[in-house]
N, C-alpha and C. Protein backbone atom coordinates (compact mmCIF):
# COMPACT_ATOMS: atom_id res chain seq x y z
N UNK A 1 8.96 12.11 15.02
CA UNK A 1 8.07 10.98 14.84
C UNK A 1 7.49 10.58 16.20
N UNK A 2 6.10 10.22 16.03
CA UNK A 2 5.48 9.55 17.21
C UNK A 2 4.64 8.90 17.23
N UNK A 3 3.75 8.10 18.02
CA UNK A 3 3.28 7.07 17.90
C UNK A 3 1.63 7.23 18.13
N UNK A 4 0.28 7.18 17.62
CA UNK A 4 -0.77 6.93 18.77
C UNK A 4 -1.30 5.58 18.93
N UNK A 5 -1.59 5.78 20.19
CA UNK A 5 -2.01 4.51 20.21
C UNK A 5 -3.34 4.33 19.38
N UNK A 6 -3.33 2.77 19.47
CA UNK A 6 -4.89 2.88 18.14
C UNK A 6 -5.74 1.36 19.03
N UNK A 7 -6.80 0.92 19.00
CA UNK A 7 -6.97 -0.51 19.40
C UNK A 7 -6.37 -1.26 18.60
N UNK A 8 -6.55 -2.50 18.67
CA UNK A 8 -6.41 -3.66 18.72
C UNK A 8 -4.49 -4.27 18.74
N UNK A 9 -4.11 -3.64 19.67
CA UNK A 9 -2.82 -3.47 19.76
C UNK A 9 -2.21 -3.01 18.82
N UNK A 10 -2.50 -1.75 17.93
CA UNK A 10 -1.92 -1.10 16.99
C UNK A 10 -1.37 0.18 17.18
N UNK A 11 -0.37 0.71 16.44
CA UNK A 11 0.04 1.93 16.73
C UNK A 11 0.02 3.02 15.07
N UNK A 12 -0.26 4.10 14.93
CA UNK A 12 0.10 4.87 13.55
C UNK A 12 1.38 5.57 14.31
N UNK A 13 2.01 5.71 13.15
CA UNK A 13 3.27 6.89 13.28
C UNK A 13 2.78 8.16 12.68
N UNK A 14 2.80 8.97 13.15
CA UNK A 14 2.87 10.53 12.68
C UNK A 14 4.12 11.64 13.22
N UNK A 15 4.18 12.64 12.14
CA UNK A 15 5.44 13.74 12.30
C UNK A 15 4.71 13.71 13.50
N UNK A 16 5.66 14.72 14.30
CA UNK A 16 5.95 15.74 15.64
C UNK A 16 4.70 16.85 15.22
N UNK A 17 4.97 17.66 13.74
CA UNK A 17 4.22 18.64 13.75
C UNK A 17 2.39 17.98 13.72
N UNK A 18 2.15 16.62 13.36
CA UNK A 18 0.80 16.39 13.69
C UNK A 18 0.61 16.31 15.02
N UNK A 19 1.16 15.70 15.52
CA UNK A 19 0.66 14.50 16.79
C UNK A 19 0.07 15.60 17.90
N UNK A 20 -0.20 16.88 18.31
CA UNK A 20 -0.62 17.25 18.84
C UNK A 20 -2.13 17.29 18.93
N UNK A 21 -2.80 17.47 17.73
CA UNK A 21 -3.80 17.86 16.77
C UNK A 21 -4.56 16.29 16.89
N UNK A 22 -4.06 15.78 16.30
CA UNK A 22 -4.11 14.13 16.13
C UNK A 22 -4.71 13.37 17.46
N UNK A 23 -3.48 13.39 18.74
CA UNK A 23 -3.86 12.62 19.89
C UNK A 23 -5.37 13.15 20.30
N UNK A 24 -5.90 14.30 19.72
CA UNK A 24 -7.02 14.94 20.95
C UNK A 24 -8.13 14.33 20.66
N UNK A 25 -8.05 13.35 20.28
CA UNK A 25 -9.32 12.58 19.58
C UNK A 25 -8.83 10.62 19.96
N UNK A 26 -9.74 10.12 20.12
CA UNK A 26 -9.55 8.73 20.51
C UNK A 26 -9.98 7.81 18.98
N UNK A 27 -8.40 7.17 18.13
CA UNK A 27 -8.54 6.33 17.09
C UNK A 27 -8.68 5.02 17.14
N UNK A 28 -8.93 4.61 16.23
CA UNK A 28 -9.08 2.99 16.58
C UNK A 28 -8.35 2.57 15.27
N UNK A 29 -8.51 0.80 15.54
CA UNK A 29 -7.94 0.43 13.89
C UNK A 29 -8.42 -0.09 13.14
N UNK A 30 -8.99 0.08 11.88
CA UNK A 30 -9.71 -0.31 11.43
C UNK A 30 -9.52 -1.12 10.38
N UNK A 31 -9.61 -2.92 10.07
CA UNK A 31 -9.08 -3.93 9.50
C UNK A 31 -9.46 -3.25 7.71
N UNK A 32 -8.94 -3.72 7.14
CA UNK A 32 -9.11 -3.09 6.07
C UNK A 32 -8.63 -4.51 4.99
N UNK A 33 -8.43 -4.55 3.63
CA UNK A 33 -7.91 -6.07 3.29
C UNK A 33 -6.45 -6.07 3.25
N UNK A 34 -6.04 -5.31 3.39
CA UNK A 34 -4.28 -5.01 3.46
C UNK A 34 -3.33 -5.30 4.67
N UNK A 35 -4.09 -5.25 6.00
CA UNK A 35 -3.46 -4.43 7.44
C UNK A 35 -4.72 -3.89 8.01
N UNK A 36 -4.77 -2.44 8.69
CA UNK A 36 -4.87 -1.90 9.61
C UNK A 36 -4.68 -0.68 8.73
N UNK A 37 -5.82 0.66 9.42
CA UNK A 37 -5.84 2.15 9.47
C UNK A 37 -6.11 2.47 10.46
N UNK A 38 -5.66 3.66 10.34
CA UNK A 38 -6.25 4.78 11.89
C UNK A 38 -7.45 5.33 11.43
N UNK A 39 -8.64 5.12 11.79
CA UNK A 39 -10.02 6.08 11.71
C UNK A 39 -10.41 6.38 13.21
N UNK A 40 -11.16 7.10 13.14
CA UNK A 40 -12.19 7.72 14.37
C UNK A 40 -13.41 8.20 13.21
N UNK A 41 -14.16 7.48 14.60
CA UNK A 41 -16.17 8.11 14.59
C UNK A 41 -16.13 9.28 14.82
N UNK A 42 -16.30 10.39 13.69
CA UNK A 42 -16.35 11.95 13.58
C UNK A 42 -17.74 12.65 13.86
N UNK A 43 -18.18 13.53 14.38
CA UNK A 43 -19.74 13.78 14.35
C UNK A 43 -19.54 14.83 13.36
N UNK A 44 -20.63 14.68 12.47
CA UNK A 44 -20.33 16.04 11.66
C UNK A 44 -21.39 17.01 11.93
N UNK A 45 -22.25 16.62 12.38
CA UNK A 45 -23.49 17.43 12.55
C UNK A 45 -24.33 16.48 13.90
N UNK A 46 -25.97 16.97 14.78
CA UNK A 46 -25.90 16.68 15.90
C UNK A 46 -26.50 15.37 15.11
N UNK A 47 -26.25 14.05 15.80
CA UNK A 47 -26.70 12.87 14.91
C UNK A 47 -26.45 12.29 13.97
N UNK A 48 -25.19 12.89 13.18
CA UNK A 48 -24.85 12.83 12.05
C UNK A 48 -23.61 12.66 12.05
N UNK A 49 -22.38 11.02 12.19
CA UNK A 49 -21.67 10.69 12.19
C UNK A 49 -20.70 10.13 10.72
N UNK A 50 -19.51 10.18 10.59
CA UNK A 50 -18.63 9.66 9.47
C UNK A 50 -17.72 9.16 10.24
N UNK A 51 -17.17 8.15 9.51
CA UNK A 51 -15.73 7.44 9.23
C UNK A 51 -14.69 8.71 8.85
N UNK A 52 -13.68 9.22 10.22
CA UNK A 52 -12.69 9.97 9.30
C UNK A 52 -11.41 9.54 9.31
N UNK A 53 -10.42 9.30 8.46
CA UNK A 53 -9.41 8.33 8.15
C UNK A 53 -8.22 9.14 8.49
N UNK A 54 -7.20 8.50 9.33
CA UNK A 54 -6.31 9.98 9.72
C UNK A 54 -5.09 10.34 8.85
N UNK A 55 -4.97 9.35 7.49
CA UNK A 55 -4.34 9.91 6.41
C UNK A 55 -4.82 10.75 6.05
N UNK A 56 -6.05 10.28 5.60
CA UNK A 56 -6.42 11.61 5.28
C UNK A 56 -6.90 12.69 5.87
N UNK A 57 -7.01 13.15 6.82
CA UNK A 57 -6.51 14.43 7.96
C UNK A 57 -5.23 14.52 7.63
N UNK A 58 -4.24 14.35 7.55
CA UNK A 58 -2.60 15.00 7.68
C UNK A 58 -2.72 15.34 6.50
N UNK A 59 -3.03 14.22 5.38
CA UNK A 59 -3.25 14.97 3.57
C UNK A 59 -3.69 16.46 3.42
N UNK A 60 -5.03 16.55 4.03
CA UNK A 60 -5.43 17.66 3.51
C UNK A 60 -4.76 18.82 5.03
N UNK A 61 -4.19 18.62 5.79
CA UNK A 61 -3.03 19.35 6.66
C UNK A 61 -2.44 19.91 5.92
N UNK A 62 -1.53 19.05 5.53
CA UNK A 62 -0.52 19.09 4.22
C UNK A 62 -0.56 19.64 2.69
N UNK A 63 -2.19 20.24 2.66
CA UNK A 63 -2.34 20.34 0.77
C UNK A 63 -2.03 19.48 -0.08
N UNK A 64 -2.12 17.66 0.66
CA UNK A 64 -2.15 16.95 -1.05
C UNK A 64 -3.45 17.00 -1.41
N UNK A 65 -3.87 16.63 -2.42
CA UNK A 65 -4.92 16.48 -3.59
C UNK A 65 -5.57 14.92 -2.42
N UNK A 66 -6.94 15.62 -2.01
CA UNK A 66 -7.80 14.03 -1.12
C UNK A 66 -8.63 13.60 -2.22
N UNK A 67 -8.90 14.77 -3.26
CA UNK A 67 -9.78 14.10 -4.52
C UNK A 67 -8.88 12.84 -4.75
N UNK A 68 -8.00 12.27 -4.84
CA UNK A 68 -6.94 10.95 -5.38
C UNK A 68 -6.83 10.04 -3.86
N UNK A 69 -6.49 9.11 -4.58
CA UNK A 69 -6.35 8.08 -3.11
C UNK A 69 -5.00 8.75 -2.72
N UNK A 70 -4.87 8.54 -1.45
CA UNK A 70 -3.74 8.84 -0.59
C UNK A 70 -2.72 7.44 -0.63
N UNK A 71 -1.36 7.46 -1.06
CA UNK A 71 -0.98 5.92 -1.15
C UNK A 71 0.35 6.39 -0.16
N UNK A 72 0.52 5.43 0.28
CA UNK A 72 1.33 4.94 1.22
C UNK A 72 2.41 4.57 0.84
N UNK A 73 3.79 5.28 0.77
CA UNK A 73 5.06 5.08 -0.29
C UNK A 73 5.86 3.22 0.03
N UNK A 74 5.69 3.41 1.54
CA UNK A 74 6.09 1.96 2.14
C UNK A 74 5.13 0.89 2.05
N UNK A 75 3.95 1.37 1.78
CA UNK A 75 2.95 -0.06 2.02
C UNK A 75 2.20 -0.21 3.35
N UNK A 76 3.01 0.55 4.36
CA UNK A 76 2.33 0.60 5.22
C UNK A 76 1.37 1.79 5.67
N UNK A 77 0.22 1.09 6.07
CA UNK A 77 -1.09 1.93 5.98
C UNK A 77 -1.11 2.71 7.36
N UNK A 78 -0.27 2.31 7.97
CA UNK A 78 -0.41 3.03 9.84
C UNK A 78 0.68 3.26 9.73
N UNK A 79 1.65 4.05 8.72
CA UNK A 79 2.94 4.77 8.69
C UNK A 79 2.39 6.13 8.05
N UNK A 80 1.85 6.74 8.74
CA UNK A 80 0.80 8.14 8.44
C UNK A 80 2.14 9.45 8.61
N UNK A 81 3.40 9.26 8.40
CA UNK A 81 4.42 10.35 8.39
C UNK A 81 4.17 11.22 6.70
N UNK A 82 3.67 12.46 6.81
CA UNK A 82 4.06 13.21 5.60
C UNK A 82 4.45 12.92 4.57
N UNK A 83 6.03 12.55 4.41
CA UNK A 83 7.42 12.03 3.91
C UNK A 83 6.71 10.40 3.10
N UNK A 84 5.11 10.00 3.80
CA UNK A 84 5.00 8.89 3.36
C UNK A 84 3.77 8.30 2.55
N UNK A 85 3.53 9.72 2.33
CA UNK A 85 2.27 9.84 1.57
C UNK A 85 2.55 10.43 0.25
N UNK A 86 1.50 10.12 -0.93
CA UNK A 86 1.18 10.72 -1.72
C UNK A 86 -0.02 10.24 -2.53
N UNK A 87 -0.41 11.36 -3.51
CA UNK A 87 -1.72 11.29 -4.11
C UNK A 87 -1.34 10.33 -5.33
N UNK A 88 -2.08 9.36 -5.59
CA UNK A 88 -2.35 8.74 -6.46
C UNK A 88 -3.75 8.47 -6.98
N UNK A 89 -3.78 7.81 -8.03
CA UNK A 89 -4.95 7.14 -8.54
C UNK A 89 -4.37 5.89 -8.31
N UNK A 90 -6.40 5.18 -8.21
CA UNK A 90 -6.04 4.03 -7.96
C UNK A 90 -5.26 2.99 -8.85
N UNK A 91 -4.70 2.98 -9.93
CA UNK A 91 -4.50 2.25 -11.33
C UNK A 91 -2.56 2.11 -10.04
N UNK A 92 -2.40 3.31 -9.81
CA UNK A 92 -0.81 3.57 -9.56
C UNK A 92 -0.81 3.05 -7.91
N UNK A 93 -1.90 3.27 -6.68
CA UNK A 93 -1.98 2.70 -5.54
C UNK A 93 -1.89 1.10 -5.68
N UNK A 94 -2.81 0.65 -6.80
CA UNK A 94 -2.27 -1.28 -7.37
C UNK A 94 -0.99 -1.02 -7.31
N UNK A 95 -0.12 0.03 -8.24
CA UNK A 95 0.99 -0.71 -8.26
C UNK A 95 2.11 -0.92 -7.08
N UNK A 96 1.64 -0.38 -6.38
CA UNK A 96 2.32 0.02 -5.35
C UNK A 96 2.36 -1.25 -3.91
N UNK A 97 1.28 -2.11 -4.20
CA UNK A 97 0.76 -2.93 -3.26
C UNK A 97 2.32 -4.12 -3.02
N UNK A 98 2.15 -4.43 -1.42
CA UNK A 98 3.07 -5.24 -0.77
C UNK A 98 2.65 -7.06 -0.96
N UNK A 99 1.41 -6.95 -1.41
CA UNK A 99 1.07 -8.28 -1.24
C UNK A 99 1.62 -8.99 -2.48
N UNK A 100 1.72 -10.22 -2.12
CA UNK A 100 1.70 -11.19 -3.71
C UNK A 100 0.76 -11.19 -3.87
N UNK A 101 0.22 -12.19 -4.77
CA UNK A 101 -1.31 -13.09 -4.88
C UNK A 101 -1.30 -14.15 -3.60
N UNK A 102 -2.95 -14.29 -3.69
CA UNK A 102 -3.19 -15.90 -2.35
C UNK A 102 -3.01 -16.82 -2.54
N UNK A 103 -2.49 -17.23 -4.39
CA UNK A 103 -2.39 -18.54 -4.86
C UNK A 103 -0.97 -18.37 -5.59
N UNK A 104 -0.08 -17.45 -4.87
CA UNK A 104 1.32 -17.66 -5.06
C UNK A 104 2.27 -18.42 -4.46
N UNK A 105 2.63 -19.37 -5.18
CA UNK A 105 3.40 -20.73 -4.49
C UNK A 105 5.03 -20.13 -4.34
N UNK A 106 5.57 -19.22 -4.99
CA UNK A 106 6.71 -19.11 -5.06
C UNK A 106 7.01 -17.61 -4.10
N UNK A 107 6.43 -17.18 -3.24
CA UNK A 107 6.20 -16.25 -2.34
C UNK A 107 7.15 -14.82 -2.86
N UNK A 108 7.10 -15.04 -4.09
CA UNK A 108 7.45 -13.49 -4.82
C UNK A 108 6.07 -12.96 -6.29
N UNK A 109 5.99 -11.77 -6.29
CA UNK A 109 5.21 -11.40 -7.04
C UNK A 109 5.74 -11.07 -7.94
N UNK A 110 4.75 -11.59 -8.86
CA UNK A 110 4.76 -11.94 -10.56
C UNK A 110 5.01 -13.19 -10.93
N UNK A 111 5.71 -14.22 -10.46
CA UNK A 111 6.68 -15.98 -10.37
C UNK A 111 5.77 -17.14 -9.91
N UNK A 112 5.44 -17.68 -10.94
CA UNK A 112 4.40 -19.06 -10.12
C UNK A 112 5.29 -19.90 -10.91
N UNK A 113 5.11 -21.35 -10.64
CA UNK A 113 5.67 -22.40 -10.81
C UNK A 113 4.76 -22.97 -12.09
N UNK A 114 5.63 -23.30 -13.26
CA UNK A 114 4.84 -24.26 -14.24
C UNK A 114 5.32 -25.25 -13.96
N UNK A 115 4.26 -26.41 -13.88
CA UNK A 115 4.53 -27.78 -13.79
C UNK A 115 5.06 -28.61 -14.98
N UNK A 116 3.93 -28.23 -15.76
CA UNK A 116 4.27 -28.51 -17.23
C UNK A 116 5.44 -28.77 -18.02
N UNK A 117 6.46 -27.50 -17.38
CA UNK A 117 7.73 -27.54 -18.09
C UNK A 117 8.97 -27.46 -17.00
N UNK A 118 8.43 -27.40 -15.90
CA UNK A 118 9.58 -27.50 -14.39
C UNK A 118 10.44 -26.33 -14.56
N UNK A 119 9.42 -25.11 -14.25
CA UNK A 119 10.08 -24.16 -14.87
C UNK A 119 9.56 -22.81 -13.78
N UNK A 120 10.31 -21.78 -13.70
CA UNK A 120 9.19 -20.47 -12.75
C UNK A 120 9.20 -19.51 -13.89
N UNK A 121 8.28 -19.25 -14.23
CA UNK A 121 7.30 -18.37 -15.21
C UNK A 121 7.39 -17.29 -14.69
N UNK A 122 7.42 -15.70 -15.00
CA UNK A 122 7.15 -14.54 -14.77
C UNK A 122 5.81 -13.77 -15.62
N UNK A 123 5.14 -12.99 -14.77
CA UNK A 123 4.41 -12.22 -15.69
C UNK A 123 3.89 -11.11 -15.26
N UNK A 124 3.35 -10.07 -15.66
CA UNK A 124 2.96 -8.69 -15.00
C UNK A 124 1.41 -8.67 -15.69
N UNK A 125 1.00 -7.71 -14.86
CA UNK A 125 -0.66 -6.84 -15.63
C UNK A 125 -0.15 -5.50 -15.86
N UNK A 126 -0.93 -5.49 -16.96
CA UNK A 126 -0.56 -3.34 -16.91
C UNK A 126 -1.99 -3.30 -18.13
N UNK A 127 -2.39 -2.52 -17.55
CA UNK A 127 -3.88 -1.50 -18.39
C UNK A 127 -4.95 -2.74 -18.72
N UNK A 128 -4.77 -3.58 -17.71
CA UNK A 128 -5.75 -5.20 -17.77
C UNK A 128 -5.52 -5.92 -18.92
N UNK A 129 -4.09 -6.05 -18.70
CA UNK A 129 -3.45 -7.06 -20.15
C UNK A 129 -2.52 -7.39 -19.14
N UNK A 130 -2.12 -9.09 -19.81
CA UNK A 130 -1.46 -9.51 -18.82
C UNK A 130 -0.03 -9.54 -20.19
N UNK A 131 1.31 -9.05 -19.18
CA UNK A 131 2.65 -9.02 -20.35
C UNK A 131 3.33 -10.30 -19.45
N UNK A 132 3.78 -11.58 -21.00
CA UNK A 132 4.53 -13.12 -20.34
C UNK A 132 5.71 -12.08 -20.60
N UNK A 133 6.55 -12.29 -19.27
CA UNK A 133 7.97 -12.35 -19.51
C UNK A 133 8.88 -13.68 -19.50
N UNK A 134 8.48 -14.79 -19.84
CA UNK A 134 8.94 -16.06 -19.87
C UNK A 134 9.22 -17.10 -18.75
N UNK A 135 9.66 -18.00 -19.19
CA UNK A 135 10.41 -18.85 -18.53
C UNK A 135 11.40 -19.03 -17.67
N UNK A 136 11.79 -19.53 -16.58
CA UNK A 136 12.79 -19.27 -15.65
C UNK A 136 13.57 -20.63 -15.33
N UNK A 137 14.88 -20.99 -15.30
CA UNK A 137 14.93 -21.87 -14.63
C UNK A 137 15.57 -21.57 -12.85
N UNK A 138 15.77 -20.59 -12.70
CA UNK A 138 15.75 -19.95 -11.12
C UNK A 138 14.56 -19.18 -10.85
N UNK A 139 13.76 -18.74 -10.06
CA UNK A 139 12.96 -18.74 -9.28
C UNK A 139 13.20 -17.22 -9.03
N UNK A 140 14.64 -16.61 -8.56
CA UNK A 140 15.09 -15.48 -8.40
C UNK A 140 15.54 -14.56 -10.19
N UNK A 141 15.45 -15.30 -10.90
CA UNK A 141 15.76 -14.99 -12.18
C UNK A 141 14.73 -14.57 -12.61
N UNK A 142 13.29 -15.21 -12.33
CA UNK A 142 11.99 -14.84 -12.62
C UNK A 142 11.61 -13.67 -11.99
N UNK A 143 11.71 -13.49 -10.40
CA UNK A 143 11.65 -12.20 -10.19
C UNK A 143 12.22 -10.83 -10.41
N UNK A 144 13.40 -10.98 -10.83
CA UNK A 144 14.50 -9.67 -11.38
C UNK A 144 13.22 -9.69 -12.64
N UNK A 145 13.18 -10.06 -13.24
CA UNK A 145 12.34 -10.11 -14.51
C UNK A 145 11.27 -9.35 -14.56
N UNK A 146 10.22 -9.83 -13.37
CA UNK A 146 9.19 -9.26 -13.00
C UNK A 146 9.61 -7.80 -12.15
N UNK A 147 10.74 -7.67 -11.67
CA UNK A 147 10.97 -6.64 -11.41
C UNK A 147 11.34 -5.31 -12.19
N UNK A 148 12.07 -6.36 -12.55
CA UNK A 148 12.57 -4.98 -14.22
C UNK A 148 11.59 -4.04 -14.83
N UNK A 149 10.35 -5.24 -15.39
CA UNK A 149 9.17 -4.88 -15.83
C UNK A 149 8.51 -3.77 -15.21
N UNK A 150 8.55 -4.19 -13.99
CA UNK A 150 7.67 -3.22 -12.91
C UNK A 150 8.15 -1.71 -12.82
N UNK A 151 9.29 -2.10 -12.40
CA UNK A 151 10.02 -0.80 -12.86
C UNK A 151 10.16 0.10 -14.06
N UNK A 152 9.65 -0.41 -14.97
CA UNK A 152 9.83 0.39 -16.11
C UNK A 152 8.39 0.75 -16.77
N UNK A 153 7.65 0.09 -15.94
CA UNK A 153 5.87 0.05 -16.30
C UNK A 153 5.45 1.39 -15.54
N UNK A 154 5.58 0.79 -14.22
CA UNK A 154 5.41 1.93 -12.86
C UNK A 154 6.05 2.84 -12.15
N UNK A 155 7.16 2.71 -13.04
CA UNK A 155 8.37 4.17 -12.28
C UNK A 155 8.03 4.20 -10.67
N UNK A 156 7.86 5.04 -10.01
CA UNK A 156 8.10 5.28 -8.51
C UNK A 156 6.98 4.73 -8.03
N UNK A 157 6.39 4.08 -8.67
CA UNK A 157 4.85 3.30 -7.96
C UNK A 157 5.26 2.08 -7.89
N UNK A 158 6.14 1.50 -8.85
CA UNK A 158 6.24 -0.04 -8.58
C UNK A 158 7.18 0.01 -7.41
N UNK A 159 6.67 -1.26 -7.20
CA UNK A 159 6.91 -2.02 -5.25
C UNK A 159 7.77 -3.50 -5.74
N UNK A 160 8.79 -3.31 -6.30
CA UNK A 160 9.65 -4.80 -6.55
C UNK A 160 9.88 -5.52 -5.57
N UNK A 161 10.35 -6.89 -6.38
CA UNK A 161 10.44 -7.92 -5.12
C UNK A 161 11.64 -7.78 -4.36
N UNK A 162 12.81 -7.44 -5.31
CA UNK A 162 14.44 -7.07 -4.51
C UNK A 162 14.27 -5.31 -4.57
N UNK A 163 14.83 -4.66 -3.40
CA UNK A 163 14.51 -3.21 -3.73
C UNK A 163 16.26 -2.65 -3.90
């Protein structure tokens, strides 16, 4: 494992067997709504520049499928190790996401607070349907809940709140 440097005080991790290949080019980081990626300004032709993303350089290193999003097993987007990638669609990269919601009061995903009944509520999305898993009167009871779910919705894609 090793490190490049990237701007804005960022670093990607990559295997040993990239980082040779990798450093000979100057990356930057590029804000994204999640975190941070590693890209570099590629010329592809004389005048003729792209965005190239350095997951995906090691992906297609590696022979995964770049037709599919490249997902990130940890969540983290500048943890570019082999071991930490794989091809998904996007339906399974959602499930996979580290964030809660922005209007989550109870700082676990799936668990908001009903006022109504002084209670923490659980609930999931799957195929743009939302599934109630009920009522809570612990907070941590609601998330096992939402976790369970997740787990059994998204197999190795879901990202639970207790791992």
């Amino acid at each position: 494992m090793k490190l490049i440097e990237l701007t804005k005080n960022q670093f990607a991790i990559v295997d040993d067997v990239d980082y040779e290949t990798l450093s000979k080019h100057k990356w930057h980081a590029k804000k994204t709504r999640h975190g941070y990626c590693a890209a570099r300004n590629a010329t592809i032709a004389p005048g003729q520049r792209k965005t190239e993303y350095m997951h995906i350089v090691i992906a297609e290193r590696c022979g995964l499928n770049t037709d599919m999003i490249i997902d990130h097993i940890d969540g983290d987007s500048l943890n570019n190790q082999r071991n930490n990638m794989r091809p998904a669609t996007n339906k399974e990269n959602c499930c996979n996401r580290l964030l809660k919601n922005y209007n989550n009061t109870a700082g676990l995903k799936g668990v908001t607070f009903a006022k109504k009944y002084n209670k923490w509520q659980a609930q999931i999305r799957h195929n743009g349907r939302r599934i109630w898993l009920g009522y809570f009167d612990d907070v941590y009871a609601a998330a096992r809940a939402y976790d369970e779910k997740a787990i059994e919705l998204f197999g190795e894609f879901a990202n639970p709140n207790f791992k």
